[in-house]
PDB file of N, CA and C in Angstrom:
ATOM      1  N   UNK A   1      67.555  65.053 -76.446  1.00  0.00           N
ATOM      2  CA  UNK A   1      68.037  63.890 -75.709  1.00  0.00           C
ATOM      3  C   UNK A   1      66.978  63.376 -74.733  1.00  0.00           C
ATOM      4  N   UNK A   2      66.150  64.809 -74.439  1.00  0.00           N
ATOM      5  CA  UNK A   2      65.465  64.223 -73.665  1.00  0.00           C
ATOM      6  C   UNK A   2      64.096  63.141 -74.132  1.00  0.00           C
ATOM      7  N   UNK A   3      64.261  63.137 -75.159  1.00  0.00           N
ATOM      8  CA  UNK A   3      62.730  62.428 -75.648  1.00  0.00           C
ATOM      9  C   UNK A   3      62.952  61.085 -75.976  1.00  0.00           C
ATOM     10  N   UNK A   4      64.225  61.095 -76.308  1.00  0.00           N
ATOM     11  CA  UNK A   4      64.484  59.442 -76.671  1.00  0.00           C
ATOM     12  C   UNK A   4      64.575  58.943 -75.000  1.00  0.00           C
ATOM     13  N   UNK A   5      64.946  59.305 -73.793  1.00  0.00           N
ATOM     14  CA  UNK A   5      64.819  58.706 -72.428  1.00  0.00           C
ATOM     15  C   UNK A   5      63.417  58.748 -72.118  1.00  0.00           C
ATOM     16  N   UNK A   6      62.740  59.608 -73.024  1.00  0.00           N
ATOM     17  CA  UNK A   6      60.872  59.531 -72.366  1.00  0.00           C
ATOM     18  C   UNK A   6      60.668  58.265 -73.212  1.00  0.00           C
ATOM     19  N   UNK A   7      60.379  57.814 -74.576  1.00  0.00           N
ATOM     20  CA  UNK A   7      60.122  57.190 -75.194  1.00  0.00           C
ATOM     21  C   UNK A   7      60.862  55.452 -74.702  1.00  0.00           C
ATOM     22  N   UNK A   8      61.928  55.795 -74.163  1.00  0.00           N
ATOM     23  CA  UNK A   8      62.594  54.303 -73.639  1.00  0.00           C
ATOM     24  C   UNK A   8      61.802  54.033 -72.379  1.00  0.00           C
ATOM     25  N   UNK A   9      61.567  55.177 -71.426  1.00  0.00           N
ATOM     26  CA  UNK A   9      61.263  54.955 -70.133  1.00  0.00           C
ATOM     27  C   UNK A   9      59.308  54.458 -70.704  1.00  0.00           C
ATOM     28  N   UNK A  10      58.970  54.827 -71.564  1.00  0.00           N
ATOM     29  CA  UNK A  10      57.519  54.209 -71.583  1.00  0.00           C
ATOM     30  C   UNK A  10      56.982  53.025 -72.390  1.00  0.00           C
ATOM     31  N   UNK A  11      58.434  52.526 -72.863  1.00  0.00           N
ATOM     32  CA  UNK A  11      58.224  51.233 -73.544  1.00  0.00           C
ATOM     33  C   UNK A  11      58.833  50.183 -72.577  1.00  0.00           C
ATOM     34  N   UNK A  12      59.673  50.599 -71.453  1.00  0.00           N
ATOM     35  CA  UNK A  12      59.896  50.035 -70.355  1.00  0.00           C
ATOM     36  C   UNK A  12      58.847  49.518 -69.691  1.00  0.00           C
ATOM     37  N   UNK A  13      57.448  50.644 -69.199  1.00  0.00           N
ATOM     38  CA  UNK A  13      56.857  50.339 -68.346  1.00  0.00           C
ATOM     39  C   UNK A  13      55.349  49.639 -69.525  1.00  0.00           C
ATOM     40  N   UNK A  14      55.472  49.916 -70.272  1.00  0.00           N
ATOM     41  CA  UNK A  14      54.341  49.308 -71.237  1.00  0.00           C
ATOM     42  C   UNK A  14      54.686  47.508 -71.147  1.00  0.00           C
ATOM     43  N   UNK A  15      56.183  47.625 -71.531  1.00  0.00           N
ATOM     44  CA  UNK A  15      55.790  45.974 -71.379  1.00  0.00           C
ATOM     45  C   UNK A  15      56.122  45.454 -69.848  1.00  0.00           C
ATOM     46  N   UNK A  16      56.228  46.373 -69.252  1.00  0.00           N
ATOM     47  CA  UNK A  16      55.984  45.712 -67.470  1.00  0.00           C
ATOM     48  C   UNK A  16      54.091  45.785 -67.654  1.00  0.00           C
ATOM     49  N   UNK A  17      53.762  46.535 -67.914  1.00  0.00           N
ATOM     50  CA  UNK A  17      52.068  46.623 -67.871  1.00  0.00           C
ATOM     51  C   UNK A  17      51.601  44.808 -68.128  1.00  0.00           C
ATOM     52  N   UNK A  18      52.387  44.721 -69.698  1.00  0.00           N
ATOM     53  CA  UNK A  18      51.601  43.412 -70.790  1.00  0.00           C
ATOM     54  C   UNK A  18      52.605  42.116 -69.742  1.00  0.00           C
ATOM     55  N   UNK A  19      53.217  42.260 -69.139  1.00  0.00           N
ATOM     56  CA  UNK A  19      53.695  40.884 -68.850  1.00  0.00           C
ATOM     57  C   UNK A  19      52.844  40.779 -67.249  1.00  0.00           C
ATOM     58  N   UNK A  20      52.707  42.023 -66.676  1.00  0.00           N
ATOM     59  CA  UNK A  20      51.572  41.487 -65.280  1.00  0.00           C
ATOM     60  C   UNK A  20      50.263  41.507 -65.857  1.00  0.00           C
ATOM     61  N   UNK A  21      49.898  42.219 -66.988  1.00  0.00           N
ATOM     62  CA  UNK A  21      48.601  41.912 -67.566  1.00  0.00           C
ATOM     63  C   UNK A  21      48.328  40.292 -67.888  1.00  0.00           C
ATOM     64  N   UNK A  22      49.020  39.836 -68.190  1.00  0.00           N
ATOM     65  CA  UNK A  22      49.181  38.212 -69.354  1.00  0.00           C
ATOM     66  C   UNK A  22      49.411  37.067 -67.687  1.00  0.00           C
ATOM     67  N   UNK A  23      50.426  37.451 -67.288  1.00  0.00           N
ATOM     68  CA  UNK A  23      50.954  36.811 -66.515  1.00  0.00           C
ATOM     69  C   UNK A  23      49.587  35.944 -65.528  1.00  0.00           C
ATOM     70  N   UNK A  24      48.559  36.027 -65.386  1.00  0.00           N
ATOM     71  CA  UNK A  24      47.471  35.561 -63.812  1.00  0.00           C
ATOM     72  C   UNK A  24      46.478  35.311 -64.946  1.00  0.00           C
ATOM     73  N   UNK A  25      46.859  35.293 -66.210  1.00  0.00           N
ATOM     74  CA  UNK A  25      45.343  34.936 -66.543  1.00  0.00           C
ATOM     75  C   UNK A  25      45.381  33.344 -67.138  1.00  0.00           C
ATOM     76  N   UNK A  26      43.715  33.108 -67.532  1.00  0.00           N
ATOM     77  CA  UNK A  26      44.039  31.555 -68.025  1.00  0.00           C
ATOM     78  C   UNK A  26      43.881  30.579 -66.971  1.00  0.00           C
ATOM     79  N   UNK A  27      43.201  29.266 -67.593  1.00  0.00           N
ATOM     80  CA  UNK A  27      43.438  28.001 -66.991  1.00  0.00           C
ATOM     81  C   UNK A  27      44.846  27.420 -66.751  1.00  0.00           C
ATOM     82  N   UNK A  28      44.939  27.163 -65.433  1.00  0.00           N
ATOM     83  CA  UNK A  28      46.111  26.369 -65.514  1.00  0.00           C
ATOM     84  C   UNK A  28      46.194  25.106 -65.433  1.00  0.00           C
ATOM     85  N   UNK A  29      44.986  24.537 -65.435  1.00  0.00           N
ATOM     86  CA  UNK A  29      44.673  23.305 -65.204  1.00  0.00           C
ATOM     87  C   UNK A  29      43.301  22.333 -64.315  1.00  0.00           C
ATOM     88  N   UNK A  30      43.383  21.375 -64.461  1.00  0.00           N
ATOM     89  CA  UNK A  30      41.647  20.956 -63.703  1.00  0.00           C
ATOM     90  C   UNK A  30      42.123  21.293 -62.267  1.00  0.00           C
ATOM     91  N   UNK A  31      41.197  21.414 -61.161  1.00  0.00           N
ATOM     92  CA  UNK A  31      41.065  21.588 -59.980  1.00  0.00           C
ATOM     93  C   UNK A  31      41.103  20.103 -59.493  1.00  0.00           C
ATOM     94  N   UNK A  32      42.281  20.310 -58.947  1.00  0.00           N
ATOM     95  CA  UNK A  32      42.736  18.911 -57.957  1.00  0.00           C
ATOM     96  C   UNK A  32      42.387  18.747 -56.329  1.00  0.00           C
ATOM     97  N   UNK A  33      41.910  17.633 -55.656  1.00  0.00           N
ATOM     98  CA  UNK A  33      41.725  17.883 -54.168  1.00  0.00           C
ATOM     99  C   UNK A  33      43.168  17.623 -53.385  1.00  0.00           C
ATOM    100  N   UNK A  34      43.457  18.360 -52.738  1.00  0.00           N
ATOM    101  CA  UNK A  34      44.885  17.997 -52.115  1.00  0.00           C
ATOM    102  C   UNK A  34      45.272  16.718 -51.646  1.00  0.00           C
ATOM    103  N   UNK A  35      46.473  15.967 -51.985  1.00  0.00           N
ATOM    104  CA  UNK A  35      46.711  14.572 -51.929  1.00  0.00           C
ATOM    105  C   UNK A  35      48.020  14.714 -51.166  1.00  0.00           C
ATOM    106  N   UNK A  36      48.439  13.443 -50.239  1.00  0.00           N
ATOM    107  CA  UNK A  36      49.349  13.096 -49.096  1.00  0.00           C
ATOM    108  C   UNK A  36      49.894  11.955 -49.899  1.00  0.00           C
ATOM    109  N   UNK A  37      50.878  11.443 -50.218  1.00  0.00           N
ATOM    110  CA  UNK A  37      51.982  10.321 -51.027  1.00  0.00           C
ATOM    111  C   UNK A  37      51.681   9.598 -49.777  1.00  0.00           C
ATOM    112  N   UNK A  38      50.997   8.498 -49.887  1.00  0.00           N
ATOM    113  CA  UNK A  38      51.180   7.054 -49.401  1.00  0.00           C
ATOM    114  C   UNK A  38      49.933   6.822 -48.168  1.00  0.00           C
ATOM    115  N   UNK A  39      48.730   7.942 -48.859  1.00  0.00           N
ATOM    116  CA  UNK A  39      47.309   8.495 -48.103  1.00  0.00           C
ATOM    117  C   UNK A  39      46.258   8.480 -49.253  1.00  0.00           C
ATOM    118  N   UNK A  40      45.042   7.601 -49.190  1.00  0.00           N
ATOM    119  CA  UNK A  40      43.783   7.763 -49.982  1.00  0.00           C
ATOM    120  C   UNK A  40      42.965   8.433 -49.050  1.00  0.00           C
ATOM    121  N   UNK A  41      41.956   9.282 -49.847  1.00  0.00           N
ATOM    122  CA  UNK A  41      41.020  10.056 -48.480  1.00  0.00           C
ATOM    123  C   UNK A  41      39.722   9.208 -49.602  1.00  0.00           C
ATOM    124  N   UNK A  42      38.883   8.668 -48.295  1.00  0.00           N
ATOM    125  CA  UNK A  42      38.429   7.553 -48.834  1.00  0.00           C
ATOM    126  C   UNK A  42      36.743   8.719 -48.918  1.00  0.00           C
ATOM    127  N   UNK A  43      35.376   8.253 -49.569  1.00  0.00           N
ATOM    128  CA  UNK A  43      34.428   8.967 -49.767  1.00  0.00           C
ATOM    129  C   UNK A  43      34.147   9.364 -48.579  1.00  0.00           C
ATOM    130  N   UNK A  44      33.077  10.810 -48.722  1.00  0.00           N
ATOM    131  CA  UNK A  44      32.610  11.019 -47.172  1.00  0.00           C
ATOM    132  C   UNK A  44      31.376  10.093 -46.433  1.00  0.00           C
ATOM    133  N   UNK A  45      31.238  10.591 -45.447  1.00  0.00           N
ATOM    134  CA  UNK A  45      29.976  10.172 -44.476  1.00  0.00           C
ATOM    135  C   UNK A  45      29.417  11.579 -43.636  1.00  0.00           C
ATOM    136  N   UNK A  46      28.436  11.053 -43.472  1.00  0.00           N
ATOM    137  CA  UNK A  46      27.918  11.368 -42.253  1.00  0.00           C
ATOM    138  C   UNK A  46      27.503  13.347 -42.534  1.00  0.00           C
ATOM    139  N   UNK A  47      27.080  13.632 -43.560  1.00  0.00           N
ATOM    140  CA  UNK A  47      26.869  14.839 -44.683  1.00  0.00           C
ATOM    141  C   UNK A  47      25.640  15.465 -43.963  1.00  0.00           C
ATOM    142  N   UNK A  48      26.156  16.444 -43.126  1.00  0.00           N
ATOM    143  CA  UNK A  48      25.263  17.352 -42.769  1.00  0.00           C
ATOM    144  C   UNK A  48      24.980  18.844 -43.373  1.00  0.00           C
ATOM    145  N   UNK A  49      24.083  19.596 -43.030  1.00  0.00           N
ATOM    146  CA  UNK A  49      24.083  21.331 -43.420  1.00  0.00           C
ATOM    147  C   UNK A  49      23.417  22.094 -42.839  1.00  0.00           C
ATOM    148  N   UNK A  50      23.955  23.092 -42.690  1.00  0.00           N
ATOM    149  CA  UNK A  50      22.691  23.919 -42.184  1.00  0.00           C
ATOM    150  C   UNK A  50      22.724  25.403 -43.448  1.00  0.00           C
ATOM    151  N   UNK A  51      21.618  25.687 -43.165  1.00  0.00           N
ATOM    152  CA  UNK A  51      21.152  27.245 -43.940  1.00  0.00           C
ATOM    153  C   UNK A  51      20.755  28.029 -43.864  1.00  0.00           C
ATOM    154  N   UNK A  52      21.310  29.042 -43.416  1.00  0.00           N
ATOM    155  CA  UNK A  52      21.351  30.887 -43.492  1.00  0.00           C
ATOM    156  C   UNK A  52      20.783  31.253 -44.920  1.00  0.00           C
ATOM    157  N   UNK A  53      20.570  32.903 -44.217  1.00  0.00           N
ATOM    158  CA  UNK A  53      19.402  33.545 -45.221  1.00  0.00           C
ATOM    159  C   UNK A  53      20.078  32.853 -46.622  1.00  0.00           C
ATOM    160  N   UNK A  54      21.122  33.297 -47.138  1.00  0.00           N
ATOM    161  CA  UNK A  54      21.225  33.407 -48.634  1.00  0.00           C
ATOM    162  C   UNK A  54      22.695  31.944 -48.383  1.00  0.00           C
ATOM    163  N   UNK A  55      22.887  31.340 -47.848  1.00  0.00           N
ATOM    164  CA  UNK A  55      23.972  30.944 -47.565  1.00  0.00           C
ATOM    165  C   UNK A  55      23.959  29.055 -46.928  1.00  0.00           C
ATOM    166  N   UNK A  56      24.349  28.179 -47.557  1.00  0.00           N
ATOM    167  CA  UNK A  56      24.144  26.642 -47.035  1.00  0.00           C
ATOM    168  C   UNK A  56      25.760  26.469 -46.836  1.00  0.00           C
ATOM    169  N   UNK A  57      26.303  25.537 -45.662  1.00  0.00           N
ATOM    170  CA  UNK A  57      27.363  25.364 -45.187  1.00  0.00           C
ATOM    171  C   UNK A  57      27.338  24.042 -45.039  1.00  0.00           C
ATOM    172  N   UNK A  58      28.147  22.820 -45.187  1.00  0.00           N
ATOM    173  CA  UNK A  58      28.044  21.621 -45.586  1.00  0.00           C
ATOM    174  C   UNK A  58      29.365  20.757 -44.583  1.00  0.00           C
ATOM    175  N   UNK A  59      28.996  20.034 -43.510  1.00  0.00           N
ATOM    176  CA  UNK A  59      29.881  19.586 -42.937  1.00  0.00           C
ATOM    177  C   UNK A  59      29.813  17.972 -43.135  1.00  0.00           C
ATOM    178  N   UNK A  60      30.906  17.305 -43.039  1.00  0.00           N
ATOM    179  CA  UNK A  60      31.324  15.660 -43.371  1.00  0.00           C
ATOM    180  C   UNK A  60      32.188  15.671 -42.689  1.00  0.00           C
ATOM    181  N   UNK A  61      32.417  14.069 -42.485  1.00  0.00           N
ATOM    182  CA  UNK A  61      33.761  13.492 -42.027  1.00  0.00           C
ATOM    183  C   UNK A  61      33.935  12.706 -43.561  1.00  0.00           C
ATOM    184  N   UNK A  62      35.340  12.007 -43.187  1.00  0.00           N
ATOM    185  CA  UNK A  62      36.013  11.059 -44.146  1.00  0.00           C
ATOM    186  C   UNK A  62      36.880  10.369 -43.401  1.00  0.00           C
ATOM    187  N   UNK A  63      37.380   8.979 -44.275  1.00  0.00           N
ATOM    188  CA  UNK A  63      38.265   8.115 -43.328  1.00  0.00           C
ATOM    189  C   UNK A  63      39.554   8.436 -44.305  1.00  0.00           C
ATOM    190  N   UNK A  64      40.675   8.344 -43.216  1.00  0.00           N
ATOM    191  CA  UNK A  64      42.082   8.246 -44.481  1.00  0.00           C
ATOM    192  C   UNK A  64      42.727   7.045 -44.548  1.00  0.00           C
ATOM    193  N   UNK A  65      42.762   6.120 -45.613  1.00  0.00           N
ATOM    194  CA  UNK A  65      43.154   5.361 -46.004  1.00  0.00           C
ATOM    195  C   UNK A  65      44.482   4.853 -45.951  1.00  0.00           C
ATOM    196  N   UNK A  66      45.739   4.266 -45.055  1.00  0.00           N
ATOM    197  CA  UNK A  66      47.228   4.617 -45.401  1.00  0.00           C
ATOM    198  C   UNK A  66      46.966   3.603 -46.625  1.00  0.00           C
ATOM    199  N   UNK A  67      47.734   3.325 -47.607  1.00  0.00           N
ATOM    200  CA  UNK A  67      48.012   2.374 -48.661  1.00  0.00           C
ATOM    201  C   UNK A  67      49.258   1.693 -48.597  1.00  0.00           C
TER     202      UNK A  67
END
């Protein structure tokens, strides 16, 4: 009796394994910039940087557009 509860209990956790295995992978789609309903974020300006040893950091403004 006891082997058919081992054999259930590890086909239990096998497909818990394959559904968090499957589950995070893959494109989900293009990379969107975050958008406000009834707001254009209009191009930047004013594009500065500075640069560390291995490392460039990139600061802007932008104007927001209401529509």
């Amino acid at each position: 009796m006891k082997t058919k509860r081992d054999v259930f209990l590890f086909l239990i956790v096998l497909c818990g394994l394959i559904v968090i295995a499957f589950s995070g992978c893959g494109k989900k789609g293009p990379p969107l910039p975050p958008e406000i309903p009834g707001q254009k974020i209009a191009a930047p300006f004013d594009l500065k940087y500075t640069l560390d040893d291995k490392e460039v950091t990139l600061f802007w403004q932008h104007k927001i557009e209401h529509r």
